[in-house]
PDB file of N, CA and C in Angstrom:
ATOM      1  N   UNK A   1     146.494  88.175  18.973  1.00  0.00           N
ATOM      2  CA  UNK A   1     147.555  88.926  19.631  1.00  0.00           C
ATOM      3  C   UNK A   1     148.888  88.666  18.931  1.00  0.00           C
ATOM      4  N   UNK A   2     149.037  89.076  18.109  1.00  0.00           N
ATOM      5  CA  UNK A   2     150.328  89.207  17.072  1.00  0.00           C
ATOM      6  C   UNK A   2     150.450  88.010  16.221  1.00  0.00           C
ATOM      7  N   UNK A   3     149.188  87.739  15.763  1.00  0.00           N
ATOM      8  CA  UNK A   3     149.453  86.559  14.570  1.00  0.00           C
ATOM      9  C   UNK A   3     148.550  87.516  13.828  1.00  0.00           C
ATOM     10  N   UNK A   4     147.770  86.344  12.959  1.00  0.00           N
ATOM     11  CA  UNK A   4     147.535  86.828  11.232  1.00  0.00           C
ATOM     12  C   UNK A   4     145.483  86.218  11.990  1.00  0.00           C
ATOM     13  N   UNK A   5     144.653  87.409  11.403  1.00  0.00           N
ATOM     14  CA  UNK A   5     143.766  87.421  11.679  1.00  0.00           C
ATOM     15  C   UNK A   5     142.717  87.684  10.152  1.00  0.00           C
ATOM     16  N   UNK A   6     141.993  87.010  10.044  1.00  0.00           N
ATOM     17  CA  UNK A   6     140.911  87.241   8.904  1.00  0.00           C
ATOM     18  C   UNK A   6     139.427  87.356   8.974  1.00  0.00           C
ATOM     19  N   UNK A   7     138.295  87.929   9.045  1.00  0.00           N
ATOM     20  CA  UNK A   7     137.215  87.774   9.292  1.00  0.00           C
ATOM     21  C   UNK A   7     136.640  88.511   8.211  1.00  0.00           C
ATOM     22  N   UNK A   8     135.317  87.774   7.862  1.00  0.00           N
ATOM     23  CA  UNK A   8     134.304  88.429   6.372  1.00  0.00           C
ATOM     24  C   UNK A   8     132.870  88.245   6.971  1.00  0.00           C
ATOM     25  N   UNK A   9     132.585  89.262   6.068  1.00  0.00           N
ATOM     26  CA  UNK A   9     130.865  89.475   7.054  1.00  0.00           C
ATOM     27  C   UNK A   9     130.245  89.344   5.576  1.00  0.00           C
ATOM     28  N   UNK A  10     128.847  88.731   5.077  1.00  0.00           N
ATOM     29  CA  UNK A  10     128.292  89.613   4.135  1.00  0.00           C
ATOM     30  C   UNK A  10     126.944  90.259   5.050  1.00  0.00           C
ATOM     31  N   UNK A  11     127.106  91.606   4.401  1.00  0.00           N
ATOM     32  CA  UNK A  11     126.039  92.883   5.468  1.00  0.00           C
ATOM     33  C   UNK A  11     125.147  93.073   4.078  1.00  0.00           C
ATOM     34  N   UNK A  12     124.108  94.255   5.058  1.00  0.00           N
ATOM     35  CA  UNK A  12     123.190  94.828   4.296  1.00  0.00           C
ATOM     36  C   UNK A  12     123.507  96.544   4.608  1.00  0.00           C
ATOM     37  N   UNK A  13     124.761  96.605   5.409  1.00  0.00           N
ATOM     38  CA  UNK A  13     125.494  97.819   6.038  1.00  0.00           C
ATOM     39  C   UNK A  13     126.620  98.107   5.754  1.00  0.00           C
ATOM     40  N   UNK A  14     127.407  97.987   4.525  1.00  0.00           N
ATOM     41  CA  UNK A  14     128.986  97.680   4.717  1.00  0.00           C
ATOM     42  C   UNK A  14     129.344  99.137   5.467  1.00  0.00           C
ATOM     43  N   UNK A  15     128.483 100.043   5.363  1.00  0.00           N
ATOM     44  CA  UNK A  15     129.497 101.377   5.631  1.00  0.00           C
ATOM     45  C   UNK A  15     129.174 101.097   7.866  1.00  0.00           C
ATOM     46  N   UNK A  16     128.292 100.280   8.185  1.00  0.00           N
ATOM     47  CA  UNK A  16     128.432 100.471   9.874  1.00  0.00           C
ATOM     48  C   UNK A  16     129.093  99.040   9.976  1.00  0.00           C
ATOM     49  N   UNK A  17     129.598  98.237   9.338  1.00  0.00           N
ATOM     50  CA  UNK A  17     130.286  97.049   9.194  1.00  0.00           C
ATOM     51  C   UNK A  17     131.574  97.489   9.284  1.00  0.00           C
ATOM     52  N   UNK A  18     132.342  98.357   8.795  1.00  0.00           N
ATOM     53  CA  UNK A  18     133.458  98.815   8.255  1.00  0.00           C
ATOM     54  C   UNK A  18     133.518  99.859   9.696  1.00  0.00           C
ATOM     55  N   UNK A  19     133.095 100.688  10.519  1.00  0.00           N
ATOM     56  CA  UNK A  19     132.892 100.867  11.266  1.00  0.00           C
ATOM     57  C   UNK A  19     132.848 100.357  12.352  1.00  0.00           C
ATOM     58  N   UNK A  20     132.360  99.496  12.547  1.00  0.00           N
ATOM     59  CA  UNK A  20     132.464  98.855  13.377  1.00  0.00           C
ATOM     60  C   UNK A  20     133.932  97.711  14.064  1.00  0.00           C
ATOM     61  N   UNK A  21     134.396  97.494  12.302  1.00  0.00           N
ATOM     62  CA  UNK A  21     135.697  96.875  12.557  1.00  0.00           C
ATOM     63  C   UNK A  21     136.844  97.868  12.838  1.00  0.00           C
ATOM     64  N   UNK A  22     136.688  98.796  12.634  1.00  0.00           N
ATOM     65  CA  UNK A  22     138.628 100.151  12.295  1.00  0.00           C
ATOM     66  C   UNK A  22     137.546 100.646  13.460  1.00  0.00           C
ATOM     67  N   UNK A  23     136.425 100.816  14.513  1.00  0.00           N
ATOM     68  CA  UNK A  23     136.256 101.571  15.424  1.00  0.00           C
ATOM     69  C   UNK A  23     137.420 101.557  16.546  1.00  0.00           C
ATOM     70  N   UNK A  24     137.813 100.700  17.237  1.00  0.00           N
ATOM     71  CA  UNK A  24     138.012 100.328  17.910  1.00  0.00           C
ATOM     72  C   UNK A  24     139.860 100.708  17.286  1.00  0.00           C
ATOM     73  N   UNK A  25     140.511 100.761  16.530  1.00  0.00           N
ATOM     74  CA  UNK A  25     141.320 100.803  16.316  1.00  0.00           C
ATOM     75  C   UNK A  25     142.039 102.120  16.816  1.00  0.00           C
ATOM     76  N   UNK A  26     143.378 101.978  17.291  1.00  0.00           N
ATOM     77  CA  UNK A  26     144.381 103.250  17.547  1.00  0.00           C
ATOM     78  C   UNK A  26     144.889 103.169  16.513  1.00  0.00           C
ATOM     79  N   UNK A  27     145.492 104.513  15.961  1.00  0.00           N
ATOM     80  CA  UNK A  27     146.453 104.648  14.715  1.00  0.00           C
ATOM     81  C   UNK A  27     145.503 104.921  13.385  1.00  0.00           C
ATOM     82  N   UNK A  28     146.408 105.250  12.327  1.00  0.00           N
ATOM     83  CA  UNK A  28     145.709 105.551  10.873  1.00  0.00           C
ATOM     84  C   UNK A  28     145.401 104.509  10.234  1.00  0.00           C
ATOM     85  N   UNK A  29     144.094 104.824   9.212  1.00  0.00           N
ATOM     86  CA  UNK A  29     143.954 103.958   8.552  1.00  0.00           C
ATOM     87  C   UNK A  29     143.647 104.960   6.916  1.00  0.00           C
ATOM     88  N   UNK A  30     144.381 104.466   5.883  1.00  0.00           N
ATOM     89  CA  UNK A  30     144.408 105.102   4.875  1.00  0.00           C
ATOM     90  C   UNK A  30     142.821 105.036   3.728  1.00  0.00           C
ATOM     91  N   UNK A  31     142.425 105.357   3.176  1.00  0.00           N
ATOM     92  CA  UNK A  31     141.858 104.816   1.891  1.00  0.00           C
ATOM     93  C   UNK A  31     142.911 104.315   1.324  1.00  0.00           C
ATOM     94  N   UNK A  32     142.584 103.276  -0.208  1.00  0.00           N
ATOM     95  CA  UNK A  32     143.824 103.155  -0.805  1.00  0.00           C
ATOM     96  C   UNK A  32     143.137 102.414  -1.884  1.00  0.00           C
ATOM     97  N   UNK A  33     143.357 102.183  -3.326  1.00  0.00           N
ATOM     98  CA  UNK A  33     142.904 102.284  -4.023  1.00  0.00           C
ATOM     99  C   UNK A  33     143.322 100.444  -4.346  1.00  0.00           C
ATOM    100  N   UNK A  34     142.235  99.900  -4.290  1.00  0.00           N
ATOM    101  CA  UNK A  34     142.077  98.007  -4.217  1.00  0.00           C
ATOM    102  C   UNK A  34     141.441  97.765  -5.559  1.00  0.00           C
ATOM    103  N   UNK A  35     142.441  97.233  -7.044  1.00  0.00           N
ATOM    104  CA  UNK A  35     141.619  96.721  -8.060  1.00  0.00           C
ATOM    105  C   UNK A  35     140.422  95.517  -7.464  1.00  0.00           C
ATOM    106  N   UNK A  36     138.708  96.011  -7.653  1.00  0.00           N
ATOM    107  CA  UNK A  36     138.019  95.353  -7.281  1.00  0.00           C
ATOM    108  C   UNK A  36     137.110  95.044  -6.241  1.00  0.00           C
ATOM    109  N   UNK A  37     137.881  96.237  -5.750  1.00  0.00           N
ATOM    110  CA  UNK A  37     137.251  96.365  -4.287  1.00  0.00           C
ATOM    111  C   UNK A  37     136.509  97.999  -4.353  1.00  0.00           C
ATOM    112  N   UNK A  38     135.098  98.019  -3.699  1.00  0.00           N
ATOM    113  CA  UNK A  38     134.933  99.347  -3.559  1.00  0.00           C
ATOM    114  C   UNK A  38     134.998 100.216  -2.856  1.00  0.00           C
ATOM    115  N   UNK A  39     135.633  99.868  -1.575  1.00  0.00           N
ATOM    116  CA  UNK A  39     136.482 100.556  -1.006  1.00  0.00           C
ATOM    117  C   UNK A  39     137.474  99.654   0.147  1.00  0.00           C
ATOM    118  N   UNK A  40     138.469 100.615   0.359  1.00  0.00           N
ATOM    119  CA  UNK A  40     139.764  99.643   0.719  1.00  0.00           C
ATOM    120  C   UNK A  40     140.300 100.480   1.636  1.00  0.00           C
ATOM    121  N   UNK A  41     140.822 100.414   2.993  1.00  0.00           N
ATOM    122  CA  UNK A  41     141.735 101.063   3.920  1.00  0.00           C
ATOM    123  C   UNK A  41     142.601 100.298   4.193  1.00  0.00           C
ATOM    124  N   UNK A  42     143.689 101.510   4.574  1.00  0.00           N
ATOM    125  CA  UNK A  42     144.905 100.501   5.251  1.00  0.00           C
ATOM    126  C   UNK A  42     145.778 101.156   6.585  1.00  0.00           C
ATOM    127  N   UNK A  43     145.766  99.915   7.299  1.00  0.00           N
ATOM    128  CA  UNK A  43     146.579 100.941   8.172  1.00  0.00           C
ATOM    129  C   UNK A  43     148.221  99.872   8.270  1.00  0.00           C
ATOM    130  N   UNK A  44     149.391 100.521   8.835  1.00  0.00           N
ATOM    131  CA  UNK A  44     150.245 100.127   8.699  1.00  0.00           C
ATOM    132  C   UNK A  44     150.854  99.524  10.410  1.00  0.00           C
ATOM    133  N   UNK A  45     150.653  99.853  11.061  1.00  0.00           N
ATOM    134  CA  UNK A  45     150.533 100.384  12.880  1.00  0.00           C
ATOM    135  C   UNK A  45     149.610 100.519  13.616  1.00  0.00           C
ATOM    136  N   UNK A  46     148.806  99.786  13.738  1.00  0.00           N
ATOM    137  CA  UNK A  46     147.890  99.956  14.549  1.00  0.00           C
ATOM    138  C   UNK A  46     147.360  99.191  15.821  1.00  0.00           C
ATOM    139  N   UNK A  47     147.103  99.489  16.611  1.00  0.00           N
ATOM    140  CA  UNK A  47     146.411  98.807  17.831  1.00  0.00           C
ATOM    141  C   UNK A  47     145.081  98.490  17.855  1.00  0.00           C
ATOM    142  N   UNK A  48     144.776  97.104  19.229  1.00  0.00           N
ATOM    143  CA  UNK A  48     143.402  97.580  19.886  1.00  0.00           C
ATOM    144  C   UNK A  48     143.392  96.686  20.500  1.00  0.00           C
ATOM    145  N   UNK A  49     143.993  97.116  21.703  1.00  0.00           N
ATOM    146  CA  UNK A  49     144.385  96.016  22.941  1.00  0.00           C
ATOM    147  C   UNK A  49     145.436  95.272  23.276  1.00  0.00           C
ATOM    148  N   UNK A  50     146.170  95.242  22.154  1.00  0.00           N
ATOM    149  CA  UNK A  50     147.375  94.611  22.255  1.00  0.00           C
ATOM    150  C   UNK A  50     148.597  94.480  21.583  1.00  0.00           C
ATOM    151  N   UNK A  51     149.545  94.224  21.107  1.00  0.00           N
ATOM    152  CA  UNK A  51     150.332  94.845  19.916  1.00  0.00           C
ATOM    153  C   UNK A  51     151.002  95.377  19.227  1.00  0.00           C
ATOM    154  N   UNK A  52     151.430  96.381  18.414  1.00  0.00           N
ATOM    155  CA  UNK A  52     150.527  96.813  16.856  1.00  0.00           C
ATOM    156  C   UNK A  52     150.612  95.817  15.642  1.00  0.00           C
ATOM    157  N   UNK A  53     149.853  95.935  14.884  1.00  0.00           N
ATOM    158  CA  UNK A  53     149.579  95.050  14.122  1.00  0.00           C
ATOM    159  C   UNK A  53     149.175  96.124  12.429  1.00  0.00           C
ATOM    160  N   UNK A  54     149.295  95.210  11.360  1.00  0.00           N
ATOM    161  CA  UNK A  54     149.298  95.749  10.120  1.00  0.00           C
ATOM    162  C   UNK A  54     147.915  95.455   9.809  1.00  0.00           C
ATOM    163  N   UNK A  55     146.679  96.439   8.883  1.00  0.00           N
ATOM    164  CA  UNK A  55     145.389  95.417   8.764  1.00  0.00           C
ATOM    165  C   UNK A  55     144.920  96.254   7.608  1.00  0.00           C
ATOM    166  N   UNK A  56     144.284  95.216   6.969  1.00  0.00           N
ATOM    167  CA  UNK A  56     143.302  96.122   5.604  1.00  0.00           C
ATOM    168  C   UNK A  56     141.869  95.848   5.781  1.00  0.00           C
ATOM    169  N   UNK A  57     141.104  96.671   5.621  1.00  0.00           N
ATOM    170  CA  UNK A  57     139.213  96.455   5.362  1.00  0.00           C
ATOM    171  C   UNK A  57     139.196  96.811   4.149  1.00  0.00           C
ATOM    172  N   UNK A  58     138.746  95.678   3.646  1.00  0.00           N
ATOM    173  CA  UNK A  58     137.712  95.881   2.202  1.00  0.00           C
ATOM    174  C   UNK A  58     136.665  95.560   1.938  1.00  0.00           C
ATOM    175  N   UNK A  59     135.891  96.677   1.213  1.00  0.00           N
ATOM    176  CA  UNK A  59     134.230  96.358   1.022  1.00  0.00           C
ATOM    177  C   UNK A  59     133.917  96.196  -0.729  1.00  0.00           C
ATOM    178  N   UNK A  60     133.257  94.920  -0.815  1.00  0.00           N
ATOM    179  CA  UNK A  60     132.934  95.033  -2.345  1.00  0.00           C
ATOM    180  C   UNK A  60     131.295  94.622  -2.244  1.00  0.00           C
ATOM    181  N   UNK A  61     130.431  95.578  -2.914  1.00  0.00           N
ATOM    182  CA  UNK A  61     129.159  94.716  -2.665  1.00  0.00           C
ATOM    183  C   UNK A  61     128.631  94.708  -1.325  1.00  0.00           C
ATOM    184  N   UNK A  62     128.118  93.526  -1.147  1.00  0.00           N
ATOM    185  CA  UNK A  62     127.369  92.556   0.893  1.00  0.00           C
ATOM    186  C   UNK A  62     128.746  92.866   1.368  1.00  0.00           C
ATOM    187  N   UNK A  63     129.929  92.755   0.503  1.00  0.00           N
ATOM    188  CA  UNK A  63     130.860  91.667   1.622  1.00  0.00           C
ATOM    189  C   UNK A  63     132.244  92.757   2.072  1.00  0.00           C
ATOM    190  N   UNK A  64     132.759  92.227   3.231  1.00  0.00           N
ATOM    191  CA  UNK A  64     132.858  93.565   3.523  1.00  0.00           C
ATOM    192  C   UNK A  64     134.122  92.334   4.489  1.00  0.00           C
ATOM    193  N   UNK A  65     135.527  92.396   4.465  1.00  0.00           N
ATOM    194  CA  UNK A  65     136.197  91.500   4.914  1.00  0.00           C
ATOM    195  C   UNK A  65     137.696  92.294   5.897  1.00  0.00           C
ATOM    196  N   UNK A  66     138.679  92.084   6.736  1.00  0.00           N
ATOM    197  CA  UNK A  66     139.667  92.406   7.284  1.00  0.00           C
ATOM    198  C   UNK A  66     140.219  91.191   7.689  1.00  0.00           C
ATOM    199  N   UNK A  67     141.531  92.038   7.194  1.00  0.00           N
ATOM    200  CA  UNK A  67     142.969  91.048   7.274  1.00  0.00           C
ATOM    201  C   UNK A  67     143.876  91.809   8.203  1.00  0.00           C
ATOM    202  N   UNK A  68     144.388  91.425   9.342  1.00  0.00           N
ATOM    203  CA  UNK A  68     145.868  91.612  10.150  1.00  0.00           C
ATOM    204  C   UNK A  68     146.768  90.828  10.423  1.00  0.00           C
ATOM    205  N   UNK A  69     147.873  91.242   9.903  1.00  0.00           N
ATOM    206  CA  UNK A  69     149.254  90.828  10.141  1.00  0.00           C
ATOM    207  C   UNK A  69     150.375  91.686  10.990  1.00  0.00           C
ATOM    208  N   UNK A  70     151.052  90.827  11.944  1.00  0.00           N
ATOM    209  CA  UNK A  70     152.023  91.182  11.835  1.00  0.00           C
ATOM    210  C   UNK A  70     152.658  92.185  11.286  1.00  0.00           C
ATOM    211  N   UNK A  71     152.878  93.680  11.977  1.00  0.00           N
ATOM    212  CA  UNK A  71     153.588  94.577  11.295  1.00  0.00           C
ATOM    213  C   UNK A  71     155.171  94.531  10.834  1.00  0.00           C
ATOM    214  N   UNK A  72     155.463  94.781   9.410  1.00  0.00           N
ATOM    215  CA  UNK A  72     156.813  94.362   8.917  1.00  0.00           C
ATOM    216  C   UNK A  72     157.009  95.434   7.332  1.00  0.00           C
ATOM    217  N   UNK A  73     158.042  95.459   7.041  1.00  0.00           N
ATOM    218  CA  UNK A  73     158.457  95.949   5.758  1.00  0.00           C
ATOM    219  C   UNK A  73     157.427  95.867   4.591  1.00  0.00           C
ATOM    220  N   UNK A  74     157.109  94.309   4.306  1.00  0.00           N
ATOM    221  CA  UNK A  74     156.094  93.563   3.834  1.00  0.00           C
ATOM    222  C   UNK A  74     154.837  93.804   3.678  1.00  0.00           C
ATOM    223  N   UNK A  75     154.581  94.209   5.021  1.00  0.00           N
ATOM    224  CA  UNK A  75     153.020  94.079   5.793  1.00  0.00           C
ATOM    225  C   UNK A  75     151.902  94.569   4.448  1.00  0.00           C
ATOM    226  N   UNK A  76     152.201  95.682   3.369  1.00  0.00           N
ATOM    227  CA  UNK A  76     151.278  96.165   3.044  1.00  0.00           C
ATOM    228  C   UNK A  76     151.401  95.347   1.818  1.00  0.00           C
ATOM    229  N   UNK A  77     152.587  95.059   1.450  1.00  0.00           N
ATOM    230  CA  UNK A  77     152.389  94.016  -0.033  1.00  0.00           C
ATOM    231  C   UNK A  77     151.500  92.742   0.533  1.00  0.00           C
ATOM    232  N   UNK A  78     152.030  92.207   1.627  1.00  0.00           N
ATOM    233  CA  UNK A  78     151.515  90.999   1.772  1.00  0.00           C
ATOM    234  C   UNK A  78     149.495  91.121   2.024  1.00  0.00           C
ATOM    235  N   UNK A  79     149.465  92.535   2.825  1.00  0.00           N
ATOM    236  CA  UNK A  79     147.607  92.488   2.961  1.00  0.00           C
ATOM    237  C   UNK A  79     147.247  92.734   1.488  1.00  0.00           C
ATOM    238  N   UNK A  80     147.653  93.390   0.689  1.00  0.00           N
ATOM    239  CA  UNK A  80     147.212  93.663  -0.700  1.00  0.00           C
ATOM    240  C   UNK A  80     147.086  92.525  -1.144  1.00  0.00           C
ATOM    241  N   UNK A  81     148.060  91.370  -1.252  1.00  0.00           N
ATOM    242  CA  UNK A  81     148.114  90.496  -2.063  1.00  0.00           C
ATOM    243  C   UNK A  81     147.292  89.546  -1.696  1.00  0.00           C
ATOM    244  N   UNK A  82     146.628  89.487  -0.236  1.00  0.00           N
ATOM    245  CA  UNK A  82     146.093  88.556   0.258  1.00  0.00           C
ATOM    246  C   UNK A  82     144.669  88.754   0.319  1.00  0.00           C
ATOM    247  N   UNK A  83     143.876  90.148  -0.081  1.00  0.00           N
ATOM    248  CA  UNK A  83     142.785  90.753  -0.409  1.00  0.00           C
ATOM    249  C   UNK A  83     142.847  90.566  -1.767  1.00  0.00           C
ATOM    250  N   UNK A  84     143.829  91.037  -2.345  1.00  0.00           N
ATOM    251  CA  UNK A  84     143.417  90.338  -3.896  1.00  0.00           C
ATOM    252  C   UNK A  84     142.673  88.950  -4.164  1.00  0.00           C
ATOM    253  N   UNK A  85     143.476  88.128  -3.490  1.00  0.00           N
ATOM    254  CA  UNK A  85     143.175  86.549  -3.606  1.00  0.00           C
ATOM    255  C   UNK A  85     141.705  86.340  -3.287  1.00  0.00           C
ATOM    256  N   UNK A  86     140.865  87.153  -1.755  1.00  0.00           N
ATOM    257  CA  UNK A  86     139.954  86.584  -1.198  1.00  0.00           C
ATOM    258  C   UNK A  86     138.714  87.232  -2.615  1.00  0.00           C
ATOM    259  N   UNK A  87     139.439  88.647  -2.697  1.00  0.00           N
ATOM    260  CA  UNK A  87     138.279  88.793  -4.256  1.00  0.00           C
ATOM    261  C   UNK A  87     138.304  88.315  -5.272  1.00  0.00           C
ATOM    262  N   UNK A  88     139.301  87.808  -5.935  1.00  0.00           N
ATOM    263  CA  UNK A  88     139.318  87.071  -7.113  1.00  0.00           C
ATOM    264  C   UNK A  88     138.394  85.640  -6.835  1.00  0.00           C
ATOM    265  N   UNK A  89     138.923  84.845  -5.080  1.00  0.00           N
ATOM    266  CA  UNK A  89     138.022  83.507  -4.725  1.00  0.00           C
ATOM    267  C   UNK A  89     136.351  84.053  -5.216  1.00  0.00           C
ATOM    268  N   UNK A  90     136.050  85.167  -4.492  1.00  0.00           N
ATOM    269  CA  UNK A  90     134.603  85.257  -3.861  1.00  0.00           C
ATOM    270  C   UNK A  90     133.781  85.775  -5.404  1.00  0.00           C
ATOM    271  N   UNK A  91     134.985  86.752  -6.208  1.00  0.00           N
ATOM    272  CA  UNK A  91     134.145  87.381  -7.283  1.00  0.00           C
ATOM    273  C   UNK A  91     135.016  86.659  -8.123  1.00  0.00           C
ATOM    274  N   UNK A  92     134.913  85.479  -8.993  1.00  0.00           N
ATOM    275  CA  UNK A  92     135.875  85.325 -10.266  1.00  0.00           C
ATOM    276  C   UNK A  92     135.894  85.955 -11.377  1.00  0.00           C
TER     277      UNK A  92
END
């Protein structure tokens, strides 16, 4: 409820994984183009239950991960930069 949230799954589903996480969500969520990732959304505003909050899903492969922050000026440099990191950890 308005902090910084992270969760990673590895699936054998990323596309009802990915679904399953932005279901539940009020507000847009973009595609957006993630060096490394094979696919990437973003939303800037969004809800789900409480809030709004900033969040990215990215799927590379099994693994299939979401980040929310705090919505701010920032919000989208900081989820980019912080999805970068978890793929560079997971895929070097």
């Amino acid at each position: 409820m308005g902090g910084v949230e992270f969760d990673i799954f590895a699936t054998d589903d990323p596309a009802g994984t990915i679904r399953n996480i932005n279901g539940d969500l009020k507000g847009a969520m973009s595609a957006i183009r993630l060096n490394g990732a094979d696919e990437a959304q973003l939303g800037t505003s969004v809800t789900s239950g409480g809030p709004p909050f900033a969040t990215i899903t990215v799927h590379r492969g099994r693994l299939v991960f979401d980040i929310g922050v705090p919505p701010s000026p920032r919000a989208t440099a900081q989820l980019m930069e912080l999805s970068k990191l978890v793929l560079h950890r997971v895929f070097p």
